[in-house]
Each structure stands twice: as C-alpha cells, then as structure tokens.
C-alpha atoms as a PDB file:
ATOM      1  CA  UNK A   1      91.374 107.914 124.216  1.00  0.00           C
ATOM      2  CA  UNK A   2      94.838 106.018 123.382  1.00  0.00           C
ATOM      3  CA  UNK A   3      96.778 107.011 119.750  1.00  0.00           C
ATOM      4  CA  UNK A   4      96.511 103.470 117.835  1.00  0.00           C
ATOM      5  CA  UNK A   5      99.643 102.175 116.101  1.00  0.00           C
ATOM      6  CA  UNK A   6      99.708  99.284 113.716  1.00  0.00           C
ATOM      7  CA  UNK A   7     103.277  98.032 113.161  1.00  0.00           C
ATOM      8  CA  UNK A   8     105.074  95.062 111.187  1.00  0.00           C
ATOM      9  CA  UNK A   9     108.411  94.626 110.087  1.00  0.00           C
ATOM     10  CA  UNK A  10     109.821  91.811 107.654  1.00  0.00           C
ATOM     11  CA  UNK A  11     113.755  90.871 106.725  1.00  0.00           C
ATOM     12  CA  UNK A  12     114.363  89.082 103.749  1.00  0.00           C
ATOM     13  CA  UNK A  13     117.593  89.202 101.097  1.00  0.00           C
ATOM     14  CA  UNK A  14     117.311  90.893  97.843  1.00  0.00           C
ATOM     15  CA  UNK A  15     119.499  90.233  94.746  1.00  0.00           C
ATOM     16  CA  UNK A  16     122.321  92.861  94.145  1.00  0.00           C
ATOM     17  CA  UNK A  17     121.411  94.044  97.428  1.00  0.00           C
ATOM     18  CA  UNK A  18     121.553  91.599 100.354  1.00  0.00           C
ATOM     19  CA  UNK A  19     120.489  91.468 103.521  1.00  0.00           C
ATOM     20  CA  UNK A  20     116.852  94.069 104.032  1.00  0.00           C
ATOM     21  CA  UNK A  21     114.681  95.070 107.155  1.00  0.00           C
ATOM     22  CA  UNK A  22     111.164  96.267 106.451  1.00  0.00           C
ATOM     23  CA  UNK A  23     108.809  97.763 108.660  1.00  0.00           C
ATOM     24  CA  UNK A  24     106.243 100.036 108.434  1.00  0.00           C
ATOM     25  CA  UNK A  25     104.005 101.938 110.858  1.00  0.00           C
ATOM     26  CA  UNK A  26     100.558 103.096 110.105  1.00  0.00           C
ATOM     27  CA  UNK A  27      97.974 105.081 112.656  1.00  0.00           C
ATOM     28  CA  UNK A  28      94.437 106.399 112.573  1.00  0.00           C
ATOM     29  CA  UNK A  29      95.796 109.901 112.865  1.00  0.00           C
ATOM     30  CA  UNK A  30      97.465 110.117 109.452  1.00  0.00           C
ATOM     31  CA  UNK A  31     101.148 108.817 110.926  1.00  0.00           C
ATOM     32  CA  UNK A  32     102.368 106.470 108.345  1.00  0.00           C
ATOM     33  CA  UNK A  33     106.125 105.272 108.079  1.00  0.00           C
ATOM     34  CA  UNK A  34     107.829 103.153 105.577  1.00  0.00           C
ATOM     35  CA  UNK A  35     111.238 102.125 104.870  1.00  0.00           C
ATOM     36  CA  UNK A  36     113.722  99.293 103.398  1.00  0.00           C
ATOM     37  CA  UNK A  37     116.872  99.693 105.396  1.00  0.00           C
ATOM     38  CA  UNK A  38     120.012  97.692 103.734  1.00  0.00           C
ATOM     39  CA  UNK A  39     122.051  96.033 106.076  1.00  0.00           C
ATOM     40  CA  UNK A  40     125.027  94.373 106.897  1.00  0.00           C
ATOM     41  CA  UNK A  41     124.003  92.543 109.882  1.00  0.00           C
ATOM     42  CA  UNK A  42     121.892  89.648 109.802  1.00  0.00           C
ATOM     43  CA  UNK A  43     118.535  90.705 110.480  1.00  0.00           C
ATOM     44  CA  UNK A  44     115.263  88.751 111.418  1.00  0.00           C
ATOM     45  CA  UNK A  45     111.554  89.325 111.522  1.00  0.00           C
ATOM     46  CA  UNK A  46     111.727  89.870 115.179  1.00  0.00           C
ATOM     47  CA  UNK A  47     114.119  92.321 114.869  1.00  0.00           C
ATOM     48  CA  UNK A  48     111.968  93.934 112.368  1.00  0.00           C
ATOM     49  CA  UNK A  49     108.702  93.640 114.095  1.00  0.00           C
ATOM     50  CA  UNK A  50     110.471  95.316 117.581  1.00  0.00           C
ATOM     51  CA  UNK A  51     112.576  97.890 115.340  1.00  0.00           C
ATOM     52  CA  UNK A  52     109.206  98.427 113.886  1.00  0.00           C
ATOM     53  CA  UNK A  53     107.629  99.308 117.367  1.00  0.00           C
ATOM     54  CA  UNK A  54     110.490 101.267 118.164  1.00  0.00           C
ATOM     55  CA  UNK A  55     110.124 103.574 115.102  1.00  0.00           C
ATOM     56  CA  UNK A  56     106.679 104.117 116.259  1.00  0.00           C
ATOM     57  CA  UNK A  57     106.332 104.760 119.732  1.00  0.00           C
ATOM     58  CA  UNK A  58     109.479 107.260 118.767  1.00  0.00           C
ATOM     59  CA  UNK A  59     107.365 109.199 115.905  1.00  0.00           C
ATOM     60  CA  UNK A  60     104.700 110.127 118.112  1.00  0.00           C
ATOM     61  CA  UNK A  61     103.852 112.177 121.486  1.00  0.00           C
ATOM     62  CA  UNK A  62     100.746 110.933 122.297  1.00  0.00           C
ATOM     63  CA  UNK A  63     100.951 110.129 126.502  1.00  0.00           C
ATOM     64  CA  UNK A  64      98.411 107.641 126.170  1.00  0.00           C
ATOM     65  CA  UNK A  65      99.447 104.848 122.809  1.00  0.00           C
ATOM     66  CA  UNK A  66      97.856 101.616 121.981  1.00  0.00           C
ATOM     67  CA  UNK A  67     100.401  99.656 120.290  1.00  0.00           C
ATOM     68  CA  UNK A  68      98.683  96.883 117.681  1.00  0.00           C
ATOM     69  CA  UNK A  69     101.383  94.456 116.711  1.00  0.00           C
ATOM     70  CA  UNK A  70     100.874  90.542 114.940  1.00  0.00           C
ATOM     71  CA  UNK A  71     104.312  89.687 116.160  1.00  0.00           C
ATOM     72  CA  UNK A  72     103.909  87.402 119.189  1.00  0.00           C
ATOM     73  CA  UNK A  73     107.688  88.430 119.988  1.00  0.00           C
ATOM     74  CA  UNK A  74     107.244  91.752 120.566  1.00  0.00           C
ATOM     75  CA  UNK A  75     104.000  91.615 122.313  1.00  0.00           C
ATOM     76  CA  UNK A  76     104.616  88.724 125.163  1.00  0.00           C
ATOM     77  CA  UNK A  77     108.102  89.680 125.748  1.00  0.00           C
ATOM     78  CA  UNK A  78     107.232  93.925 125.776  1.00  0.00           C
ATOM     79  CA  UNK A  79     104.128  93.501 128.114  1.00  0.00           C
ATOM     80  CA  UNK A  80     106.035  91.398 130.754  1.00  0.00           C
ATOM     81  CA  UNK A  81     109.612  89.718 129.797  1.00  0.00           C
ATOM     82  CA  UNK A  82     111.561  92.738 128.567  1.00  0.00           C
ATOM     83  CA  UNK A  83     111.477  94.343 131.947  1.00  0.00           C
ATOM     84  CA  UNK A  84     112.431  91.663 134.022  1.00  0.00           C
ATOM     85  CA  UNK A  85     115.304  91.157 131.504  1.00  0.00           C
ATOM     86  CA  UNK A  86     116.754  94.735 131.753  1.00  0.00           C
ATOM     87  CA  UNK A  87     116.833  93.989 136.122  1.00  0.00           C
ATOM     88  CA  UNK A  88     118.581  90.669 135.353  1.00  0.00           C
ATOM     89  CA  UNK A  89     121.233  92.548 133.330  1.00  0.00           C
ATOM     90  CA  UNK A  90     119.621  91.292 130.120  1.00  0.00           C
ATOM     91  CA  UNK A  91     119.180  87.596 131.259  1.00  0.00           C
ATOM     92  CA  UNK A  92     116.254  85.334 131.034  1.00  0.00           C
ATOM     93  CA  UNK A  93     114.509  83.769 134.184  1.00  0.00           C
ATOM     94  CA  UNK A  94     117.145  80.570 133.615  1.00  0.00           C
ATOM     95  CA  UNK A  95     120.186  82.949 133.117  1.00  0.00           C
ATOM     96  CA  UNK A  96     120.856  83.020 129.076  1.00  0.00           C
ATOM     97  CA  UNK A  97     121.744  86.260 128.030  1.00  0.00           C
ATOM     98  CA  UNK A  98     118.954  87.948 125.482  1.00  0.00           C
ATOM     99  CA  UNK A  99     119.215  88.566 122.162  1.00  0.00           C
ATOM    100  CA  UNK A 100     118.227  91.911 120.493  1.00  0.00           C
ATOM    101  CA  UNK A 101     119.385  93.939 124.089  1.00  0.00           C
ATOM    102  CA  UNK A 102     119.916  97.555 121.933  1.00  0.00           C
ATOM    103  CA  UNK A 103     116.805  97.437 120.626  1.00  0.00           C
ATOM    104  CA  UNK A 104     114.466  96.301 123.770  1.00  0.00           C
ATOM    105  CA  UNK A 105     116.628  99.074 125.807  1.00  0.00           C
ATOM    106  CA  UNK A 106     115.406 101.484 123.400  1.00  0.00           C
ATOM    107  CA  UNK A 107     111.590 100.046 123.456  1.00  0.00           C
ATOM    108  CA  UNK A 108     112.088 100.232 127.255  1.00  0.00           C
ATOM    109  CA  UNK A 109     113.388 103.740 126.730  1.00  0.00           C
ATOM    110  CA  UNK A 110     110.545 104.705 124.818  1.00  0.00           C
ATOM    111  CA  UNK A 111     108.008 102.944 126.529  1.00  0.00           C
ATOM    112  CA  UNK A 112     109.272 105.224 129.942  1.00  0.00           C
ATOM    113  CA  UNK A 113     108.972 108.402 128.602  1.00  0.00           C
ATOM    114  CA  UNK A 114     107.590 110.780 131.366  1.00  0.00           C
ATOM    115  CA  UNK A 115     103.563 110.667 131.124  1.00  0.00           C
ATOM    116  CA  UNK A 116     103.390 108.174 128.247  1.00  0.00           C
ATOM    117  CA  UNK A 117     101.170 104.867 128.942  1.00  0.00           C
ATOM    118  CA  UNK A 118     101.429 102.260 126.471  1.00  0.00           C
ATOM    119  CA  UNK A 119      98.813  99.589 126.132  1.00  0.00           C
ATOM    120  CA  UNK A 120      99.435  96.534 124.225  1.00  0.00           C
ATOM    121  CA  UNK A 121      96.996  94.468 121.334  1.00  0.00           C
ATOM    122  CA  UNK A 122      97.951  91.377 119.468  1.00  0.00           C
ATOM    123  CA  UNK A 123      96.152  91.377 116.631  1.00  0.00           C
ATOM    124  CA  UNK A 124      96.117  88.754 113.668  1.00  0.00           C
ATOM    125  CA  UNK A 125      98.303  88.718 110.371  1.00  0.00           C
ATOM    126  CA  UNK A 126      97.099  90.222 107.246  1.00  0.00           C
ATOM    127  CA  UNK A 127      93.448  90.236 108.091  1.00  0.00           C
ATOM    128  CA  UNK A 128      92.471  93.014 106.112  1.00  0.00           C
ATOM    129  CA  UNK A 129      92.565  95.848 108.874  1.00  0.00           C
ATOM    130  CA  UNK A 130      93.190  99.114 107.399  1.00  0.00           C
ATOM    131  CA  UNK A 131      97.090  99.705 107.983  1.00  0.00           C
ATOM    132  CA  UNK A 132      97.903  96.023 108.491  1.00  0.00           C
ATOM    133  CA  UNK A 133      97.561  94.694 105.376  1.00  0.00           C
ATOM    134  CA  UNK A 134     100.541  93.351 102.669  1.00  0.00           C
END
C-alpha cells in the first residue's frame, strides 16, 4: 500500500517576533513534524502548505506516498500545473512567470526521486481526521 501524509502549513505575524511559517506533517506510521520557522521574507499560506509538502515527501522513503493536503494550491497545481511550468521555464500557459519557483523545483525534485510514486488527495479543512486537526 502507499505511506499516507497529512500536511498543512499556516503564516501569520507574531508580536516581538514578526513574520512566522507553520507547517506540520503527520503520518499513520508514527512520522510527525512540527515547526515555527521565523522569517524575514514575506511568507503566505501557500508557501506554507507547499513548504509543508516538501518537508514531507523529504522525511520519508517510502516509493509508493499518498500525499493528503486541504490546500487547493498545492494539490491542482502539483498533480498537473507544476510540471508544465518547470518545461515553460517557470511560466504559466499565458506566459507570467510563477511565483514560489524554489520551492515547486524542490517538490518536483522530490516528487522524481528514482522509484517513488506519489499519489495525490484533497481532503477537507479541520474535519477532525486524526493528524489534520488545529
């Protein structure tokens, strides 16, 4: 069977610290990730969501890795745009440049790693499944 991930990531500003991405990465065989990383860049919660996924994918050597994500961003754009993107040199089908191209070369990266297959789920937001909840 596939290794199942849960992942979601938040950004929000804290007082006396500023700028904050949070993810967090929780799967049925005991892997379970945490962090608040401080940063000077302006981050989003699609940022966090796909660093989130990244972080994931990376912390694990399963070949076969089902992916469960709420964030529509990283699931429509990882199971088809992302690709097409990377063979446009990082343009969209109209010829805007992407945002975020480090971290979807790294999810690409990831995603390619010899023998792995990655399956995508969308699943809801804060639904009370084990992993995904606040």
């Amino acid at each position: 069977g596939f290794h199942v991930i849960y992942t979601d990531g938040s950004a929000e500003i804290l007082p006396g610290i500023g700028g904050v991405m949070e993810y967090g990465v929780y799967s049925e065989c005991g892997l379970s990730i945490s962090a608040f990383l401080p940063t000077d860049q302006h981050q989003t919660v699609n940022t966090a969501e796909l660093f989130a996924t990244i972080q994931a994918l990376g912390a694990t050597d399963s070949a076969k890795t089902a992916i469960c994500t709420d964030s529509s961003y990283v699931y429509e754009r990882a199971s088809g745009s992302a690709r097409r993107w990377k063979v446009r040199g990082w343009k969209n089908a109209k010829g805007a440049a992407i945002t975020n191209i480090a971290l979807w070369d790294s999810l690409i990266a990831e995603l390619d790693r010899p023998g792995r297959i990655g399956q995508w789920v969308k699943i809801p937001s804060h639904v009370g499944i084990e992993g995904k909840t606040e």
